[in-house]
Protein backbone atom coordinates (compact mmCIF):
# COMPACT_ATOMS: atom_id res chain seq x y z
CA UNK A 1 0.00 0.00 0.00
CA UNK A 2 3.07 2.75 0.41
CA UNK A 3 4.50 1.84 -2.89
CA UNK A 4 0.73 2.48 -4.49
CA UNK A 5 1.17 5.90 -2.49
CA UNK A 6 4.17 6.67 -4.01
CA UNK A 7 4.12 9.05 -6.78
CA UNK A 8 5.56 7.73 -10.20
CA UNK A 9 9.01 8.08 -10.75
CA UNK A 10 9.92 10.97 -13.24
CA UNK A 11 10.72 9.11 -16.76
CA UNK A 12 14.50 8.88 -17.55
CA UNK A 13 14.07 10.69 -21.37
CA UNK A 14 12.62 13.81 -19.32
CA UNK A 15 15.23 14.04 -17.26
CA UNK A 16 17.97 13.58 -19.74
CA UNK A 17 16.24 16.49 -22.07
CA UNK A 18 16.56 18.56 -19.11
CA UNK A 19 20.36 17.95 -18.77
CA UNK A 20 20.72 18.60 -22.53
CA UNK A 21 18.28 21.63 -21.93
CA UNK A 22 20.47 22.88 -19.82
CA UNK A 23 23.89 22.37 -21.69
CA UNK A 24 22.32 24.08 -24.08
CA UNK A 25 20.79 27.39 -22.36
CA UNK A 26 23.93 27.51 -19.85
CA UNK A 27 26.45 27.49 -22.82
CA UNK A 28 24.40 29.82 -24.85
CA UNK A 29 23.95 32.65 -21.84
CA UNK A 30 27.59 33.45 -21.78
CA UNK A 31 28.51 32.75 -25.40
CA UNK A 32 26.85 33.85 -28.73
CA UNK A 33 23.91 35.44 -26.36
CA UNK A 34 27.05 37.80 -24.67
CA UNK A 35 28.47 38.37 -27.87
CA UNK A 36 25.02 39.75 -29.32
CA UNK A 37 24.38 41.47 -26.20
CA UNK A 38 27.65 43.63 -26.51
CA UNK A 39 27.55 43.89 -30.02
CA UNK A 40 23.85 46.23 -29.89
CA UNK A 41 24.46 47.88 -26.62
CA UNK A 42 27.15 49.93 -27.73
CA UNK A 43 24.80 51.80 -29.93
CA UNK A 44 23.05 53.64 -27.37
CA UNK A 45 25.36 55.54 -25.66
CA UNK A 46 27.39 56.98 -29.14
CA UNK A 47 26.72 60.29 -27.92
CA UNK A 48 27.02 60.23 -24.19
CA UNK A 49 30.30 58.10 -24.98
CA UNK A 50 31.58 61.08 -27.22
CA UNK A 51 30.65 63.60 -24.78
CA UNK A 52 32.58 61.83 -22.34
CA UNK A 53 35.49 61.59 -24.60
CA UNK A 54 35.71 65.17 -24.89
CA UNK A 55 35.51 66.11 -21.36
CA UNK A 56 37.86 63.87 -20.22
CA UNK A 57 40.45 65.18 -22.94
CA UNK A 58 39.04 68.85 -21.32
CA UNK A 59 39.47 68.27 -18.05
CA UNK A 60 43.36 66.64 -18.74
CA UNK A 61 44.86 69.48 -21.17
CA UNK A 62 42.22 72.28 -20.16
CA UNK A 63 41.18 72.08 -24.47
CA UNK A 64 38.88 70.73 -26.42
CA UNK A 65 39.69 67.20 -28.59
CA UNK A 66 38.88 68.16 -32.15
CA UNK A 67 36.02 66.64 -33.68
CA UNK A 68 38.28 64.46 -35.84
CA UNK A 69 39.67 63.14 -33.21
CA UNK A 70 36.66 62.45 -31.07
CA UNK A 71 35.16 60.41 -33.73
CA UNK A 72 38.51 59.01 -34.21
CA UNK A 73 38.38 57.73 -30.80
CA UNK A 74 35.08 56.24 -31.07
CA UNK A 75 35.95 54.73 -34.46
CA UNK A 76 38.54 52.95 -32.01
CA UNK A 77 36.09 51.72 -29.58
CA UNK A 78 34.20 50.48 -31.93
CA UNK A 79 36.60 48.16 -34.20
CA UNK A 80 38.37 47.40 -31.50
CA UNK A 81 35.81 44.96 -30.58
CA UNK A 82 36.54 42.68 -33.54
CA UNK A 83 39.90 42.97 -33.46
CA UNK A 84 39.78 41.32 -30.06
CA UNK A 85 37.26 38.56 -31.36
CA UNK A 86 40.02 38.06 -33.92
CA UNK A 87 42.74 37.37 -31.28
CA UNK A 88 40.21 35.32 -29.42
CA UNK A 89 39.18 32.82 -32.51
CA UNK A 90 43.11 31.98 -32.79
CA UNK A 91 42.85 31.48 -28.74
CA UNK A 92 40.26 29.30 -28.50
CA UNK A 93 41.42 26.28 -30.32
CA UNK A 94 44.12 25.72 -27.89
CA UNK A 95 41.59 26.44 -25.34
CA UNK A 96 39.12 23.99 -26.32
CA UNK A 97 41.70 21.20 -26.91
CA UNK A 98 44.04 21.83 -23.00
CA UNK A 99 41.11 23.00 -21.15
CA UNK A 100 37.99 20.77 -22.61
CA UNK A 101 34.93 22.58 -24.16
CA UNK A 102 33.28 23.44 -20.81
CA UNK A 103 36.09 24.81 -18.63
CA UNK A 104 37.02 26.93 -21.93
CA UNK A 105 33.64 28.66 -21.93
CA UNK A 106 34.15 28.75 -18.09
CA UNK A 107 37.82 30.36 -18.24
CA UNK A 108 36.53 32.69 -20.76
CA UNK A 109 34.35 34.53 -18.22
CA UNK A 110 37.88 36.11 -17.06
CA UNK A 111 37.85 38.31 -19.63
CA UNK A 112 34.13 39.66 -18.71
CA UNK A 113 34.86 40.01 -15.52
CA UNK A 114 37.78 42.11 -15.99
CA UNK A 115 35.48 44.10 -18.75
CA UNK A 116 32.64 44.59 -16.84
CA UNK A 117 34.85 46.34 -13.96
CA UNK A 118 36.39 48.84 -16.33
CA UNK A 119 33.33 49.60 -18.27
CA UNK A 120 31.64 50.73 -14.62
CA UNK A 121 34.53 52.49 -13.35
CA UNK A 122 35.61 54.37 -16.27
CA UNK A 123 33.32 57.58 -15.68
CA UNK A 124 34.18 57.44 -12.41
CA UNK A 125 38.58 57.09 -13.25
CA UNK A 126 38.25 59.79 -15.99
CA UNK A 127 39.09 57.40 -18.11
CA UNK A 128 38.13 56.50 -21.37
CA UNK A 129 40.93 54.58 -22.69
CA UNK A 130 39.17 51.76 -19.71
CA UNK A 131 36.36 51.56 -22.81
CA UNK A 132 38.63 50.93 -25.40
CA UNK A 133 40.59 48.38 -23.15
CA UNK A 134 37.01 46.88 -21.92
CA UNK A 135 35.75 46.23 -25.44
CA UNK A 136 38.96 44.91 -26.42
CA UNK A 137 38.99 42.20 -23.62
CA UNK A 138 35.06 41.93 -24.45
CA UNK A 139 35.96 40.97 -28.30
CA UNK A 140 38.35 38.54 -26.94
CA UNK A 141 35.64 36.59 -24.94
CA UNK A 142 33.22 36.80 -28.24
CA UNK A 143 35.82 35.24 -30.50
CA UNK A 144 36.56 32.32 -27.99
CA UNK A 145 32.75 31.53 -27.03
CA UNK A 146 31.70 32.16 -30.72
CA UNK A 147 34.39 29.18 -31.46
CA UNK A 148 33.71 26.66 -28.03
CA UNK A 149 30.63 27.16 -28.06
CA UNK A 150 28.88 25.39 -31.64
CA UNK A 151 31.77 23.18 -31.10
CA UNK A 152 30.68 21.79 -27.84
CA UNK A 153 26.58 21.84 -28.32
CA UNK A 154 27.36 20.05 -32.00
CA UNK A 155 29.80 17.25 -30.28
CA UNK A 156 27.25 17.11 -27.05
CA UNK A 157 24.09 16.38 -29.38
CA UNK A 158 22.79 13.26 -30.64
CA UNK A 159 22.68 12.91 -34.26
CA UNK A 160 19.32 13.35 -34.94
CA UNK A 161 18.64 16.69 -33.24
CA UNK A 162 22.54 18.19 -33.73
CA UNK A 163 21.64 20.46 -36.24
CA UNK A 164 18.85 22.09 -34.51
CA UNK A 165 20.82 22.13 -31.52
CA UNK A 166 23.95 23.55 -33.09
CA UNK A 167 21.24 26.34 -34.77
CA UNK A 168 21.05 27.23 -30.98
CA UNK A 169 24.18 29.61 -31.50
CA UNK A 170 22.35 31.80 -33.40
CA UNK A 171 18.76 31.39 -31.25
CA UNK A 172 21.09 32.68 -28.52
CA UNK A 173 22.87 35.40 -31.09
CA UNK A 174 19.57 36.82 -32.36
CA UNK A 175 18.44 36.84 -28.17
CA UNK A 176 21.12 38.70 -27.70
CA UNK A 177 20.78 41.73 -30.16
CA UNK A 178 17.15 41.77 -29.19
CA UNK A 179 17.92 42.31 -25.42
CA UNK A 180 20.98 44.93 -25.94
CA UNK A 181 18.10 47.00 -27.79
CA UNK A 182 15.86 46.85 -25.18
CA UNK A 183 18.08 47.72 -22.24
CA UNK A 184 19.46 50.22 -24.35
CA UNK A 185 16.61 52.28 -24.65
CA UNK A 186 16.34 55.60 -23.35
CA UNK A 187 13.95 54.27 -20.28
CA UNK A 188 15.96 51.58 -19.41
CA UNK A 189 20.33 52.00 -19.24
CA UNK A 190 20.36 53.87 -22.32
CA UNK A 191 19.99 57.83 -20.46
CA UNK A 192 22.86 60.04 -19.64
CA UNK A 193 23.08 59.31 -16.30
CA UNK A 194 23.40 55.45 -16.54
CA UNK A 195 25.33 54.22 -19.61
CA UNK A 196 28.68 52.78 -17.75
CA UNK A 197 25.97 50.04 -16.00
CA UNK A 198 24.66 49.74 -19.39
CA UNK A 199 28.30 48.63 -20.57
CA UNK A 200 28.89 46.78 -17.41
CA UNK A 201 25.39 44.97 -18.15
CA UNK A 202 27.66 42.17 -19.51
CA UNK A 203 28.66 40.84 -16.40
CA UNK A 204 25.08 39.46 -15.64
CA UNK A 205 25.28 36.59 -18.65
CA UNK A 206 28.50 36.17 -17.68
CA UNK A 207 27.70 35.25 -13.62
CA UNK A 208 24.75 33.24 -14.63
CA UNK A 209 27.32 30.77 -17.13
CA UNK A 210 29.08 30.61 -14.02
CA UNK A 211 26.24 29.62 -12.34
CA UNK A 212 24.59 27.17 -14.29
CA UNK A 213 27.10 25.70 -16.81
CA UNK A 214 29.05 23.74 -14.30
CA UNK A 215 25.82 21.07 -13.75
CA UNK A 216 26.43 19.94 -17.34
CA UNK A 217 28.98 17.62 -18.68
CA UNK A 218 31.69 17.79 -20.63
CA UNK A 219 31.85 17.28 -24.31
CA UNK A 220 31.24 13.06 -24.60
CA UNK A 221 33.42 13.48 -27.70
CA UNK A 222 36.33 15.30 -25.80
CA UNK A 223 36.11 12.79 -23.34
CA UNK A 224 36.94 10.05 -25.32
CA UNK A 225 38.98 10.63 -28.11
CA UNK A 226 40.95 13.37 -27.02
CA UNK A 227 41.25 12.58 -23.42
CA UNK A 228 40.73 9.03 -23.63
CA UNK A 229 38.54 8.32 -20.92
CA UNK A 230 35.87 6.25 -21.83
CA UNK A 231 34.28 5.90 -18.24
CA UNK A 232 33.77 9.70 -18.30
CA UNK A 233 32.54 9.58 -21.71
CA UNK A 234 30.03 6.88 -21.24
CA UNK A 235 29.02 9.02 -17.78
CA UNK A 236 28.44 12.26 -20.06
CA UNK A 237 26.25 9.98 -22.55
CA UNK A 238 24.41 8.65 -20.01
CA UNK A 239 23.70 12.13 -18.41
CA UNK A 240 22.54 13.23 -21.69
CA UNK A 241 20.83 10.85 -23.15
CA UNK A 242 20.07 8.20 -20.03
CA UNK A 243 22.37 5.27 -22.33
CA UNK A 244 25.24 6.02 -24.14
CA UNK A 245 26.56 1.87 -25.29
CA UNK A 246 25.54 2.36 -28.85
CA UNK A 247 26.47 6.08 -29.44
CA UNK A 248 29.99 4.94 -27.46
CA UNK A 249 30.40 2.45 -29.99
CA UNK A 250 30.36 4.74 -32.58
CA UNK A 251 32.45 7.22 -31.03
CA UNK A 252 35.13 4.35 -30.64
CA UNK A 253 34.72 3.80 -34.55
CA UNK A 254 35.81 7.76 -35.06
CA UNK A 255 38.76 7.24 -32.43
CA UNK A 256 40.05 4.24 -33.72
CA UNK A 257 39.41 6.24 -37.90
CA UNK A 258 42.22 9.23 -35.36
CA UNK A 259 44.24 6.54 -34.10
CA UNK A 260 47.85 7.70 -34.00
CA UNK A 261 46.56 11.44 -35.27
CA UNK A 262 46.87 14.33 -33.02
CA UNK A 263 44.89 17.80 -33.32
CA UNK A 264 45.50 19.79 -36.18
CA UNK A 265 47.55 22.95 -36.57
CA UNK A 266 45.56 25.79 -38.19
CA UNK A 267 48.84 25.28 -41.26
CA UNK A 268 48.54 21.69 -41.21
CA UNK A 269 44.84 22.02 -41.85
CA UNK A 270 45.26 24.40 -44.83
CA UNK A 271 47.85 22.39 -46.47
CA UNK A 272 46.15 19.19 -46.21
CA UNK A 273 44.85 17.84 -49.44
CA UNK A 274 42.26 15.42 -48.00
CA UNK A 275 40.36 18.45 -46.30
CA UNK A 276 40.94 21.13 -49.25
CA UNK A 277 37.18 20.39 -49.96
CA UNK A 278 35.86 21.23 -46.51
CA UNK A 279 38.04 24.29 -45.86
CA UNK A 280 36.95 25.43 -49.41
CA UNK A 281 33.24 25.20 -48.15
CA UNK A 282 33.51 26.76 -45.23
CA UNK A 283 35.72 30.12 -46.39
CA UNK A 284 33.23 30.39 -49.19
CA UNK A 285 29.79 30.05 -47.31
CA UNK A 286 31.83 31.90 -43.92
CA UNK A 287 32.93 34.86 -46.38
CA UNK A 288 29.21 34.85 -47.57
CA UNK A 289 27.57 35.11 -44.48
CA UNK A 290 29.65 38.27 -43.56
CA UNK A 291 29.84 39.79 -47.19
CA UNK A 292 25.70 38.91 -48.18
CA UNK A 293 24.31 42.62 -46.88
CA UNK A 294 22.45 41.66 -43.52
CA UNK A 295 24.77 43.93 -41.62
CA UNK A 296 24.32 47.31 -44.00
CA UNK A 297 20.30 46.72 -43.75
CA UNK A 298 20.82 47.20 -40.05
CA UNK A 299 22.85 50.16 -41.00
CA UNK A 300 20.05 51.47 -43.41
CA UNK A 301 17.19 50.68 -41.34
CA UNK A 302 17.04 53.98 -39.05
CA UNK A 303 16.96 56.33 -42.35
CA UNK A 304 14.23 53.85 -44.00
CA UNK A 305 12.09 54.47 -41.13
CA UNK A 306 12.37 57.73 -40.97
CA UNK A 307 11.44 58.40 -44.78
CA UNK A 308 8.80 56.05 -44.30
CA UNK A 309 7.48 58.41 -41.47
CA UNK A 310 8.21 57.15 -38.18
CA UNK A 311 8.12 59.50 -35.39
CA UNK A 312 12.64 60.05 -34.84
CA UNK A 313 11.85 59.07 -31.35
CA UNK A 314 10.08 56.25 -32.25
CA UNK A 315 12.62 54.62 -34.62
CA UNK A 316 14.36 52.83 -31.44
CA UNK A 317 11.46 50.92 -30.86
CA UNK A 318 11.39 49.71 -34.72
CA UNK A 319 14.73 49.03 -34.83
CA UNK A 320 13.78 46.51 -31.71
CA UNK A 321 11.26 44.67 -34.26
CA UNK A 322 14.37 44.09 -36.82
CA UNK A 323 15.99 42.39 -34.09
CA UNK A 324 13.13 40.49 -33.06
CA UNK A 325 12.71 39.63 -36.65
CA UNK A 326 15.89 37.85 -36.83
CA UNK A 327 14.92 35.87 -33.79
CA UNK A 328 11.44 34.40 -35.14
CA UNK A 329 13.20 33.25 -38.24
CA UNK A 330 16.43 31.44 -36.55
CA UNK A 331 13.78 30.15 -34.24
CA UNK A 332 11.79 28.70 -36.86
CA UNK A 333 14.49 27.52 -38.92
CA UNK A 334 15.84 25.67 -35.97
CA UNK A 335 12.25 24.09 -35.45
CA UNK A 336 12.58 22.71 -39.33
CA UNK A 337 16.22 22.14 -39.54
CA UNK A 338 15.90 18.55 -39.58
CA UNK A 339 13.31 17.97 -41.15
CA UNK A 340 14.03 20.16 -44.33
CA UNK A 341 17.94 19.60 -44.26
CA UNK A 342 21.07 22.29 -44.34
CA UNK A 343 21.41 22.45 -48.24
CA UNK A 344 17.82 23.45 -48.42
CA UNK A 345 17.95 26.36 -45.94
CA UNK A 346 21.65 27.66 -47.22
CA UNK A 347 19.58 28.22 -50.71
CA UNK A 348 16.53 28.93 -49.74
CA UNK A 349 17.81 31.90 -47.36
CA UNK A 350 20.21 33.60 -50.24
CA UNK A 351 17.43 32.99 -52.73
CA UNK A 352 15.12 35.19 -50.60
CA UNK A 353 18.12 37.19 -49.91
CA UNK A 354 18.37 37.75 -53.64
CA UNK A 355 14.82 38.63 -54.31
CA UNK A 356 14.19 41.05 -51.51
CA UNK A 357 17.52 42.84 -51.99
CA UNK A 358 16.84 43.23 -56.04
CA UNK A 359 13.44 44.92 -54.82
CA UNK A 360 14.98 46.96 -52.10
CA UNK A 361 17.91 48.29 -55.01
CA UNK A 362 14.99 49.26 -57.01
CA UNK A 363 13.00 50.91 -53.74
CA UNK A 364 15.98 53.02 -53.33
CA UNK A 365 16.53 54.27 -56.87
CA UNK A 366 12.82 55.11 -57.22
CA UNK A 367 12.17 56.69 -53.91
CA UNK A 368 12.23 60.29 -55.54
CA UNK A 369 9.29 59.23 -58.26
CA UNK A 370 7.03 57.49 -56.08
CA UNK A 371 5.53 57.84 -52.47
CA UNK A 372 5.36 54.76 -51.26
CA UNK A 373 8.59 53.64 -52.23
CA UNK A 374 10.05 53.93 -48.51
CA UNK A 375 7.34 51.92 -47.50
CA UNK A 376 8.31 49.46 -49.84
CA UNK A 377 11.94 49.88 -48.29
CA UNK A 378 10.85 49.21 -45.57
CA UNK A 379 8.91 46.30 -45.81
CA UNK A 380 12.33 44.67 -47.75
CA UNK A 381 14.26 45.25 -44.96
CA UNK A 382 12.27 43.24 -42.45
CA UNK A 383 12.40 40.58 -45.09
CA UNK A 384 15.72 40.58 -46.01
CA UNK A 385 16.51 39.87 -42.66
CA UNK A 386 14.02 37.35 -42.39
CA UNK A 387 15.78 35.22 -44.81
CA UNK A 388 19.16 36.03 -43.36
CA UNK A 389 17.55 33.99 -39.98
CA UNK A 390 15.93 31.39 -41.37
CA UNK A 391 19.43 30.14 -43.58
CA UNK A 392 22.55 31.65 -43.45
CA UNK A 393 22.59 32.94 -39.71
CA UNK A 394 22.33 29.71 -38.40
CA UNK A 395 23.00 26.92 -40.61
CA UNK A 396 26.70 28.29 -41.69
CA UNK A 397 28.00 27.90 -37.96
CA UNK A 398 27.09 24.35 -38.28
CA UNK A 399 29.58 23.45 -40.95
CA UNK A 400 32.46 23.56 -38.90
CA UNK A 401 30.98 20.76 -36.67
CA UNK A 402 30.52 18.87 -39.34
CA UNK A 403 32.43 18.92 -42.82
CA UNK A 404 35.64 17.90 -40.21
CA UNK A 405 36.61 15.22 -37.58
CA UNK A 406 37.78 15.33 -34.02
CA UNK A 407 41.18 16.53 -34.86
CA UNK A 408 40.64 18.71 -37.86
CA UNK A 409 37.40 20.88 -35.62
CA UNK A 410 39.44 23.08 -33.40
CA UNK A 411 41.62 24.55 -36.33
CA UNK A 412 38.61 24.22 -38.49
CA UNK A 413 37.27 26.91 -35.98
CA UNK A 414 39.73 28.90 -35.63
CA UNK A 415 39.48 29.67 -39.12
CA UNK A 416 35.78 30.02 -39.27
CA UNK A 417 36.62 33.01 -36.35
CA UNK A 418 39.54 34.44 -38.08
CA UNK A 419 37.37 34.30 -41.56
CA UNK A 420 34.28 36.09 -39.48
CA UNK A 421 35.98 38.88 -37.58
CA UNK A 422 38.27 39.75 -40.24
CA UNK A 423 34.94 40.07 -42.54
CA UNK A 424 33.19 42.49 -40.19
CA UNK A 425 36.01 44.37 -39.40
CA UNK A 426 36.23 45.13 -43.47
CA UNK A 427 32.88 45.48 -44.16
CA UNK A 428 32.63 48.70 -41.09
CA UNK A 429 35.60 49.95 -42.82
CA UNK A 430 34.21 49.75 -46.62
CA UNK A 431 30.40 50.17 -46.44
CA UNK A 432 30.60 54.35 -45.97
CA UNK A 433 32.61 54.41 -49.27
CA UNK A 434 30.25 51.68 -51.22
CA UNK A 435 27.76 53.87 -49.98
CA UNK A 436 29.75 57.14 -51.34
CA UNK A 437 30.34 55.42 -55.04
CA UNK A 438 27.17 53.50 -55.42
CA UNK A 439 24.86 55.47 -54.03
CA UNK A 440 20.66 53.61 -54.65
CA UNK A 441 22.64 50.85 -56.17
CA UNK A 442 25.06 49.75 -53.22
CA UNK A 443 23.27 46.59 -52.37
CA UNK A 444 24.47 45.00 -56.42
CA UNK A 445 28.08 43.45 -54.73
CA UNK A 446 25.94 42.14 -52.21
CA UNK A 447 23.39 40.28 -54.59
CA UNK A 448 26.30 38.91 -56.67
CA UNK A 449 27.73 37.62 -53.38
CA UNK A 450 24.47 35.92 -52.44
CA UNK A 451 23.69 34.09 -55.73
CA UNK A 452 27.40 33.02 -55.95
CA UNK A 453 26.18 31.55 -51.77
CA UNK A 454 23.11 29.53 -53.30
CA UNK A 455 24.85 28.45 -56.24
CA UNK A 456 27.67 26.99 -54.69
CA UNK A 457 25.89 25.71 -51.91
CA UNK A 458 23.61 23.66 -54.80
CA UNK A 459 27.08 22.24 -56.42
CA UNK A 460 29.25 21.73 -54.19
CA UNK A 461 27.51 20.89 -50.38
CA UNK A 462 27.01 17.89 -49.59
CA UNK A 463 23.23 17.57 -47.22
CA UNK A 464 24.32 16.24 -43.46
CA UNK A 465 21.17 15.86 -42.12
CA UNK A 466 21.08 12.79 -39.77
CA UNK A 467 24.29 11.51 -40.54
CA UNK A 468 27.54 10.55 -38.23
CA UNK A 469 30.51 12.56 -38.00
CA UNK A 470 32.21 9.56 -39.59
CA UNK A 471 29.43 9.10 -42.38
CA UNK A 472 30.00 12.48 -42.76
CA UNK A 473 33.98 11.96 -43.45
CA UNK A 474 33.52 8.95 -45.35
CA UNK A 475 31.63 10.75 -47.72
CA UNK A 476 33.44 13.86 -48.12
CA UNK A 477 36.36 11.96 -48.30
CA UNK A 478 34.65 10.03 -51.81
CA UNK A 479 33.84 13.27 -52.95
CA UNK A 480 37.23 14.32 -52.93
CA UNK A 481 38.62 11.48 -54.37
CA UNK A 482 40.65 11.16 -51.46
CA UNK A 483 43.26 8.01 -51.46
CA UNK A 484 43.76 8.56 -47.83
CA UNK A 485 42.23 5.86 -45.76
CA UNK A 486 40.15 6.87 -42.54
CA UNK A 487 42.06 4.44 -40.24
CA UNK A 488 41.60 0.97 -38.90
CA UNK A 489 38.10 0.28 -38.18
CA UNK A 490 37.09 -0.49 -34.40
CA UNK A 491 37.64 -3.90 -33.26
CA UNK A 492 36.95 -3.56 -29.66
CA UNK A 493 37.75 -1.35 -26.67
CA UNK A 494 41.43 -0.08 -26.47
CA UNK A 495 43.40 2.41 -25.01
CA UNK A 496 44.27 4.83 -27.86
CA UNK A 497 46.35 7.67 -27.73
CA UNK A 498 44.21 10.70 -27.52
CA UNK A 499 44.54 13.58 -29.95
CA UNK A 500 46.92 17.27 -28.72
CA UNK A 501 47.66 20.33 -29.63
């Protein structure tokens, strides 16, 4: 009669989705979410930071900093944040191979920290050179998490749901942008009085990683074929998914295809023959992402809505609704990722891309004939970056994971961060003098750039959808026309030299 009282035990898959629940949101909070989060918040206080600027310089020398060199000052604030994210991709391989995947996104807090406590104090100090140093340390903590952290959902995942799980970057991305808007505004951290806590702001993802990412496990794929512990491996799979015999089985397969390999150096992976195919695929489709336009429709949005008529002091809260938009379409795309397949997206999304930026060209260039051409604008730009979200945003992050094996990933990353920051930093140096030459027909480089994306991705892609990392291999390998053999196939457990830097 007490075991009928008893209530039911709670199933095993429910609590294993929580674990993997977890892994995912306590990963995300600190990585592609903080690097999102700093990369819109720094918009609000332009002015106020400016200001600042000046009086400090006032208050040191008892004159005035020109206005040349004010903005030239901000211009350094500013790009000084991707120049740490580039120093920070090259760190994070290392990182992810001494440290693990977990206690690299844990270690990479450090450099919040330390941001977050000269962002506040800077007003305070007199100091604005603390900003520049603050978003430089920030830029390094975006380039490692934006490297660790795909890397560690995508090896953490089963098969079946690894590309929507993977697409979780960019959920967390999109989240991010959304939320630096709306603390940003005026009400909120974005007066006056208040922007140093608005910069400072980035300590709170940071504390609640710290918090939460320690209950998950380590990478099962780390565990084994780097480390080569299979007791903590199987431990990890069983957290995850409640039994981990099969999926260890195959993960023996893929450490007995590395026996006797060790990681990758980012030159070794460049020169390598059997992997020219993969790092072809992911500079072109990386390069694409970064070069396709999304970014210069942010740009453009404020002066579309305002010659569409929105109120100047309104345009903050439609700027919060582009944001938003990206975040409903990586959130949907993530929802059909599996079901639909990566090739499919990849075109799909530059095809749109395509459409709506042809239309938006021609909204531009006949905005002095017709009225409602800024409505039409408009309209184009919240669909532009619609189709941005539901392909490329996501789905490119995922290739890394899986056009390469456990030794090739880390460089394979650090190449994909190199590739991205380098991008961005070019593209906010070039766009105000494609705007100045091209005028209502700036957005044509970008169209070539996407059909040359969806055409590529049609020819020369191969579709991963529910497929092993060593299917995966196997395959790329035949498309190649690779002679070089995979390794010995798994004949039963062994200790096998894990993989190092």
């Amino acid at each position: 009669m007490e075991d009928a009282r008893q209530p039911p035990a709670r199933p095993r898959t429910q609590i294993q989705g929580r674990v993997l629940l977890l892994t995912i949101c306590a990963a995300g909070i600190g990585g592609t979410f903080q690097f999102g989060y700093s990369l819109s918040i720094i918009n609000a206080p332009t002015l106020y930071i400016q200001e600042f600027t000046n009086a400090t310089w006032l208050a040191r020398t008892g004159g005035p900093l020109p206005a040349h060199l004010v903005l030239l000052v901000w211009s350094l604030i500013v790009s000084l944040f991707p120049l740490g994210g580039l120093f920070g991709a090259l760190l994070a391989g290392p990182m992810a191979i001494t440290l693990g995947r977990k206690k690299s996104l844990l270690a990479n807090n450090i450099f919040v920290v330390l941001a977050s406590i000269l962002f506040g104090f800077s007003r305070k100090a007199g100091s604005f050179e603390m900003i520049m140093l603050a978003r430089l340390l920030m830029g390094v903590g975006a380039g490692v998490s934006m490297n660790v952290q795909p890397m560690y959902l995508g090896e953490s995942a089963p098969k079946e749901l690894r590309g929507a799980v993977a697409m979780t970057s960019a959920i967390f991305t999109a989240l991010g942008i959304v939320m630096g808007q709306v603390v940003g505004l005026r009400e909120l951290l974005g007066g006056p009085q208040v922007w140093p806590l608005l910069l400072a702001s980035c300590l709170v993802p940071g504390v609640l990683q710290l918090a939460s990412l320690p209950l998950a496990p380590e990478s099962p794929r780390y565990l084994l074929i780097d480390r080569g512990d299979p007791e903590a491996c199987l431990m990890a799979l069983q957290r995850l998914r409640g039994t981990g015999r099969g999926e260890l089985e195959e993960m023996e397969e893929e450490r007995a295809a590395c026996r006797g390999r060790r990681a990758q150096h980012l030159w070794e992976l460049l020169r390598n023959p059997a992997l020219r195919r993969q790092v072809t695929s992911m500079v072109v489709l990386g390069s694409a992402m970064e070069l396709c336009g999304n970014d210069t429709v942010y740009a453009y949005a404020s002066s579309m809505f305002l010659e569409a008529g929105v109120p100047e002091e309104k345009v903050q809260y439609a700027i919060i609704g582009t944001g938003s938009c990206e975040l409903l379409a990586v959130f949907v795309s993530c929802v059909v990722i599996e079901r639909v397949g990566r090739r499919v997206l990849l075109m799909g999304g530059y095809g749109l891309m395509t459409c709506w930026g042809a239309i938006f060209t021609a909204a531009l260039w006949l905005k002095s004939s017709f009225p409602w051409t800024p409505y039409l604008a408009m309209c184009c730009v919240f669909a532009f970056i619609l189709s941005f979200g539901i392909g490329p945003a996501g789905v490119t992050g995922i290739l890394a994971t899986e056009l390469f094996d456990q030794t090739a990933r880390p460089a394979a990353y650090m190449v994909c961060g190199v590739l991205m920051w380098t991008m961005l930093f070019l593209v906010g140096l070039g766009f105000p003098f494609i705007l100045a030459s091209l005028s209502n027909f700036l957005y044509v480089p970008f169209l070539g750039v996407c059909v040359c994306a969806a055409i590529y991705t049609g020819f020369f892609l191969p579709e991963t959808k529910g497929k092993t990392f060593l299917e995966i291999s196997e395959e790329l390998h035949r498309l190649s026309g690779s002679k070089r053999a995979l390794g010995p196939m798994w004949t039963g457990p062994e200790v096998i030299q894990s993989t190092e830097l």
